[in-house]
C-alpha atoms as a PDB file:
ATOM      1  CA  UNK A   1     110.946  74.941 114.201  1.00  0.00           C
ATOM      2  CA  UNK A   2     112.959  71.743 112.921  1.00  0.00           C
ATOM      3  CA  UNK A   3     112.928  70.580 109.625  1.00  0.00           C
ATOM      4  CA  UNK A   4     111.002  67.343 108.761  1.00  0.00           C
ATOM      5  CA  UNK A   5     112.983  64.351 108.591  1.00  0.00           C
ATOM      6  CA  UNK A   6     111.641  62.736 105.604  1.00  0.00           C
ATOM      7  CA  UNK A   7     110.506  65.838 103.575  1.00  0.00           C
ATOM      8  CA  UNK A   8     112.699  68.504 104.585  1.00  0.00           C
ATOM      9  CA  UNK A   9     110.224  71.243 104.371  1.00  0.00           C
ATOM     10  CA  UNK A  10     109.503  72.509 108.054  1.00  0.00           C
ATOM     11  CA  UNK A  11     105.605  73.384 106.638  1.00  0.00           C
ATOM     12  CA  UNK A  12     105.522  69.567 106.897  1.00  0.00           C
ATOM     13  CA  UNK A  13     106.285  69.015 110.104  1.00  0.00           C
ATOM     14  CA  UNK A  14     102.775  69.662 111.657  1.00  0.00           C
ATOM     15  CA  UNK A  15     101.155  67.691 109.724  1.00  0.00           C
ATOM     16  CA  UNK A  16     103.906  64.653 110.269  1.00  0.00           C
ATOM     17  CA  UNK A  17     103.110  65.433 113.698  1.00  0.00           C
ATOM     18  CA  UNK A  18      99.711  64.932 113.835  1.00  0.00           C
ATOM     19  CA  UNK A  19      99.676  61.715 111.623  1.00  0.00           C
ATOM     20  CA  UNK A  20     102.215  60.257 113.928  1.00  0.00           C
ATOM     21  CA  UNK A  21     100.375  61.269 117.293  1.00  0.00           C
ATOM     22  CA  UNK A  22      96.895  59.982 115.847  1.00  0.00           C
ATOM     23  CA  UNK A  23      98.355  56.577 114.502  1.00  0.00           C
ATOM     24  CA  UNK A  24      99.938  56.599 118.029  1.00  0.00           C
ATOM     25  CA  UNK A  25      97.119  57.061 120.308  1.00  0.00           C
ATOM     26  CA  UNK A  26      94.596  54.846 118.248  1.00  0.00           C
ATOM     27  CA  UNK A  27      97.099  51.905 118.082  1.00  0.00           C
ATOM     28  CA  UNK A  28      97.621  52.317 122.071  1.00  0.00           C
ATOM     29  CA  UNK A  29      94.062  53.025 122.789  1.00  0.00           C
ATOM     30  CA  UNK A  30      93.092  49.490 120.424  1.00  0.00           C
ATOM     31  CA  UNK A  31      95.543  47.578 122.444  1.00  0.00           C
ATOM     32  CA  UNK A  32      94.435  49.108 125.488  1.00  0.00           C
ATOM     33  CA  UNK A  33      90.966  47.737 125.082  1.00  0.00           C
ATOM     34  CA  UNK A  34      92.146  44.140 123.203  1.00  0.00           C
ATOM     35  CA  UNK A  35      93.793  43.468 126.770  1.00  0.00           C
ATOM     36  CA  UNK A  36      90.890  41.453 128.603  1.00  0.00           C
ATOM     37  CA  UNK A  37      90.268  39.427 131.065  1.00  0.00           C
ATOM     38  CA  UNK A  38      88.886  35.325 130.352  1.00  0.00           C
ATOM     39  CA  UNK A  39      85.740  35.423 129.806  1.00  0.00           C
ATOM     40  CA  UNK A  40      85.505  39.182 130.010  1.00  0.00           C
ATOM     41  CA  UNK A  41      82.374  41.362 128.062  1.00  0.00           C
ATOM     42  CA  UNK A  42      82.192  42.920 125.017  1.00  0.00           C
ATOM     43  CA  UNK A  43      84.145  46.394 125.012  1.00  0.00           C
ATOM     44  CA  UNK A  44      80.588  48.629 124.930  1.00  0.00           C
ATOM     45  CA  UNK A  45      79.503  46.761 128.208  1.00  0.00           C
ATOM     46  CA  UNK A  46      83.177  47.494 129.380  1.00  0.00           C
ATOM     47  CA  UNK A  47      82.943  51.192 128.769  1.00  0.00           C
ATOM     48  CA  UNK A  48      79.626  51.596 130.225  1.00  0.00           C
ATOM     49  CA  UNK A  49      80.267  49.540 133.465  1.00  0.00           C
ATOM     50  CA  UNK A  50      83.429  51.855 133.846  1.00  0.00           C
ATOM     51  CA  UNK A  51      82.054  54.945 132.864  1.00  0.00           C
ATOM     52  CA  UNK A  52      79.108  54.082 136.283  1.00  0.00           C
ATOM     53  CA  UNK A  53      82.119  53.104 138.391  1.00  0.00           C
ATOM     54  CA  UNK A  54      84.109  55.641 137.687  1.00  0.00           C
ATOM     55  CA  UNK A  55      81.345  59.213 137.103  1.00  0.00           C
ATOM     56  CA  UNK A  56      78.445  57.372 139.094  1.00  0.00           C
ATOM     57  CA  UNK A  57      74.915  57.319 137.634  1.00  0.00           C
ATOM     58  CA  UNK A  58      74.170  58.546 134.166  1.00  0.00           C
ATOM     59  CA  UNK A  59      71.125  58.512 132.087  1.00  0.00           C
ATOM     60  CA  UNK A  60      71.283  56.728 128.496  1.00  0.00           C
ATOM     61  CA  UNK A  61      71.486  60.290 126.927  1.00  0.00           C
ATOM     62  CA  UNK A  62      75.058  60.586 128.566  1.00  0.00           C
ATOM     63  CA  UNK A  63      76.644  57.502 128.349  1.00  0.00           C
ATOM     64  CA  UNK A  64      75.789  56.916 124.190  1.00  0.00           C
ATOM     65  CA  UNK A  65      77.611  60.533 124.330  1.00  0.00           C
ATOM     66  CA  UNK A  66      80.749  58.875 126.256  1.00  0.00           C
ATOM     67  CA  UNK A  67      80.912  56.227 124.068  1.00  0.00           C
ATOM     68  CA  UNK A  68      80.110  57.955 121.055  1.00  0.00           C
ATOM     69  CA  UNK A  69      77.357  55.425 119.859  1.00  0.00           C
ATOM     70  CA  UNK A  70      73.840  55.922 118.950  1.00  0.00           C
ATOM     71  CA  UNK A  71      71.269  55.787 121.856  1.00  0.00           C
ATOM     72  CA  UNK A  72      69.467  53.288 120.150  1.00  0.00           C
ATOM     73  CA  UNK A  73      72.999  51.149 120.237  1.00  0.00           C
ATOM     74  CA  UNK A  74      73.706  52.394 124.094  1.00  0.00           C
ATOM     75  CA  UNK A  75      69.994  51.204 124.821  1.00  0.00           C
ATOM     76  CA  UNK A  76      70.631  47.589 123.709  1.00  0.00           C
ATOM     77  CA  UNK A  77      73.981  47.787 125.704  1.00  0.00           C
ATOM     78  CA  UNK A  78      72.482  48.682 128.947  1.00  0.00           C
ATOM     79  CA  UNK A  79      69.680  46.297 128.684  1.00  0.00           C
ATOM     80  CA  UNK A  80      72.068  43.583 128.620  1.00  0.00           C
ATOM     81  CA  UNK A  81      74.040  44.943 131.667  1.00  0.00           C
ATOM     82  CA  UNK A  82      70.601  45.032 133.756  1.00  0.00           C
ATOM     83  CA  UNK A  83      69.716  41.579 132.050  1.00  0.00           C
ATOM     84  CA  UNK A  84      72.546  40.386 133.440  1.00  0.00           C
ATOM     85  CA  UNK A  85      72.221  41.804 137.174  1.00  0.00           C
ATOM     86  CA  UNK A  86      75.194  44.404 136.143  1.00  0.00           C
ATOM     87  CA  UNK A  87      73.146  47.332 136.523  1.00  0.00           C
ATOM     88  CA  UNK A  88      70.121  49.275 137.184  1.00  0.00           C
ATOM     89  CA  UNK A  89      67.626  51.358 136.031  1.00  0.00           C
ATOM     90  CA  UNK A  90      66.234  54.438 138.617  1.00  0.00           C
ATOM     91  CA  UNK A  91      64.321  57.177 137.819  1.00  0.00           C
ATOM     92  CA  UNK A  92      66.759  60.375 138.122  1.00  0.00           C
ATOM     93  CA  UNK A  93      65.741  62.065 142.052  1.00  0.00           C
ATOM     94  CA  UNK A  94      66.112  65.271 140.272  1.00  0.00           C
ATOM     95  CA  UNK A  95      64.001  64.930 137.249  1.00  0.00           C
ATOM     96  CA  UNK A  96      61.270  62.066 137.527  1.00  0.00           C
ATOM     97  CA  UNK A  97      61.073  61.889 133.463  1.00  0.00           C
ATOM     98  CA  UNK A  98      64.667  60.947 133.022  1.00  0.00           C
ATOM     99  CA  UNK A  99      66.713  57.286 134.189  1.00  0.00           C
ATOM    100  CA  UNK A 100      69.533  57.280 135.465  1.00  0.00           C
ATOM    101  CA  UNK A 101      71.699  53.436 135.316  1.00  0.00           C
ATOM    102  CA  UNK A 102      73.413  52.391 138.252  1.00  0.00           C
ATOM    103  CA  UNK A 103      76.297  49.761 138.929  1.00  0.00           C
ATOM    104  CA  UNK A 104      75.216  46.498 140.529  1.00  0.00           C
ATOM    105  CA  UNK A 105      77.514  45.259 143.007  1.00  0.00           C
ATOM    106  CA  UNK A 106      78.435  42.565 140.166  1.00  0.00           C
ATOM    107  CA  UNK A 107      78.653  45.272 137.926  1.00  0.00           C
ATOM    108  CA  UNK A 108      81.536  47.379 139.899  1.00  0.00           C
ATOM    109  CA  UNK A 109      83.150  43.779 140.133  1.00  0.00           C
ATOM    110  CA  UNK A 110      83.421  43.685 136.699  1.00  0.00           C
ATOM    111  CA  UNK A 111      84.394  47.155 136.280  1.00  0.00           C
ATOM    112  CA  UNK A 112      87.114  46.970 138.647  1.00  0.00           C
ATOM    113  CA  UNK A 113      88.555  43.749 137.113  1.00  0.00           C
ATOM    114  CA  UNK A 114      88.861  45.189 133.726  1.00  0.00           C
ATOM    115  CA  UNK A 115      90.587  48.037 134.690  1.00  0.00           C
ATOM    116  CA  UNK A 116      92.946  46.187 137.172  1.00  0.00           C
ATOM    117  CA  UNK A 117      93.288  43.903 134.532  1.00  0.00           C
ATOM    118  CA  UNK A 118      94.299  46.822 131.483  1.00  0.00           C
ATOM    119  CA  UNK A 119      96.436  48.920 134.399  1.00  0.00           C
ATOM    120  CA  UNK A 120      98.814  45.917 135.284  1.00  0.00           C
ATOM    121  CA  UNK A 121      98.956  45.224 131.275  1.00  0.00           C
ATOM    122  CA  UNK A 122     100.332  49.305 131.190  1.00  0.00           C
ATOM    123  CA  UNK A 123     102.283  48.717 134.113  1.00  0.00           C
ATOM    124  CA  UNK A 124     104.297  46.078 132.656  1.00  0.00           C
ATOM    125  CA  UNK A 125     105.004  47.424 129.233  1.00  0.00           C
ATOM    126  CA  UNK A 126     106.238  50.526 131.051  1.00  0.00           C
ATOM    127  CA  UNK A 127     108.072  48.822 133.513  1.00  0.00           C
ATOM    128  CA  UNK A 128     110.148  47.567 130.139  1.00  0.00           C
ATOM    129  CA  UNK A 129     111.218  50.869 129.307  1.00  0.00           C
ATOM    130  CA  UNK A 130     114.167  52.877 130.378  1.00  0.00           C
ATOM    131  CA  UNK A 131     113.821  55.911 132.369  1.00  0.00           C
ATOM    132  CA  UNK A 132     113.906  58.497 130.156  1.00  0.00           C
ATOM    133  CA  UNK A 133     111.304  56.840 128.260  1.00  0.00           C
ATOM    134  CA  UNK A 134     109.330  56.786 130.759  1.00  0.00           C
ATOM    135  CA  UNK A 135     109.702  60.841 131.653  1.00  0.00           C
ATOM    136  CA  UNK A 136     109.118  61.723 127.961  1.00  0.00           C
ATOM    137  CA  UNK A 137     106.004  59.684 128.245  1.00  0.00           C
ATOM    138  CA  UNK A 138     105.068  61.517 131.376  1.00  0.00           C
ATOM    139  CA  UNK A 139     105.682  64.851 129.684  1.00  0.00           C
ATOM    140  CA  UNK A 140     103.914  63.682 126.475  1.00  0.00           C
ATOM    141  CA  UNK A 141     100.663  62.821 128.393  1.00  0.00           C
ATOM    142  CA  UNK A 142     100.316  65.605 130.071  1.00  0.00           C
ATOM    143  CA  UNK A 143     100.724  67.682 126.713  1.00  0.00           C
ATOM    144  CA  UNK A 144      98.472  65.422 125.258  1.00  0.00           C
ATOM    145  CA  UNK A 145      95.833  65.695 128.270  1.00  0.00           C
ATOM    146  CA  UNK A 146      95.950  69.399 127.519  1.00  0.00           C
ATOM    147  CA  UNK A 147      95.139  69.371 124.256  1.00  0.00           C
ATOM    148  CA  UNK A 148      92.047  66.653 125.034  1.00  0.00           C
ATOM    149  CA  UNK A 149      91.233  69.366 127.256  1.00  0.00           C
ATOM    150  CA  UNK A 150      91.276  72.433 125.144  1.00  0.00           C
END
């Protein structure tokens, strides 16, 4: 174990760790989502059009889960997106009770833009670092996948 930089006690270094890594990942994951196309939706639309893209169907139930907002708040959300023609509603084949919300041809469009549009915003900040940046940052995320995982 190394010894903390600023405190010098190694029983330090854990928690150092963690601060650091959350501060990290929430400042990356805010600018993730600030990068937007013109004219682009709100960020809950975002993540639901992307969560149908990318998993398929998914009832209201799952999707408030995903984005960890209320189903009440998800139910506004989704309204909007089949307002708009961005998705629909179908009642699940498996259990006749439940709806399932599907992407709208419009809907994918828009899904696929804002992630094309966040990627190529990645893609270019990592294109400005060197090399070994950019292995560290492979080895990072796939520690850090793991622990999401665990």
């Amino acid at each position: 174990m190394s010894v903390n930089a600023k405190s010098g006690d190694p029983s330090d270094e854990g928690t150092v760790l963690g601060s650091e890594l959350r501060v990290a990942v929430a400042r990356i994951y805010s600018r993730f989502r600030s990068e937007r196309g013109e004219g682009e939706m709100a960020e809950a639309a975002v993540i639901v059009l992307t969560a149908l893209f990318k998993q398929g169907p998914q009832s209201l139930t799952e999707l408030s889960r995903r984005a960890r907002v209320t189903p009440s708040s998800m139910s506004q959300t989704v309204n909007r997106l089949v307002a708009g023609g961005h998705a629909t509603r179908q009642k699940d084949p498996e259990d006749g009770r439940r709806v399932l919300f599907r992407l709208t041809p419009s809907g994918a469009e828009v899904a696929r833009g804002a992630l094309a549009t966040r990627q190529d915003w990645l893609e270019g900040q990592l294109a400005q670092l060197s090399d070994e940046e950019r292995l560290t940052l492979l080895q990072a995320s796939r520690i850090m996948r793991r622990l999401a995982d665990a």
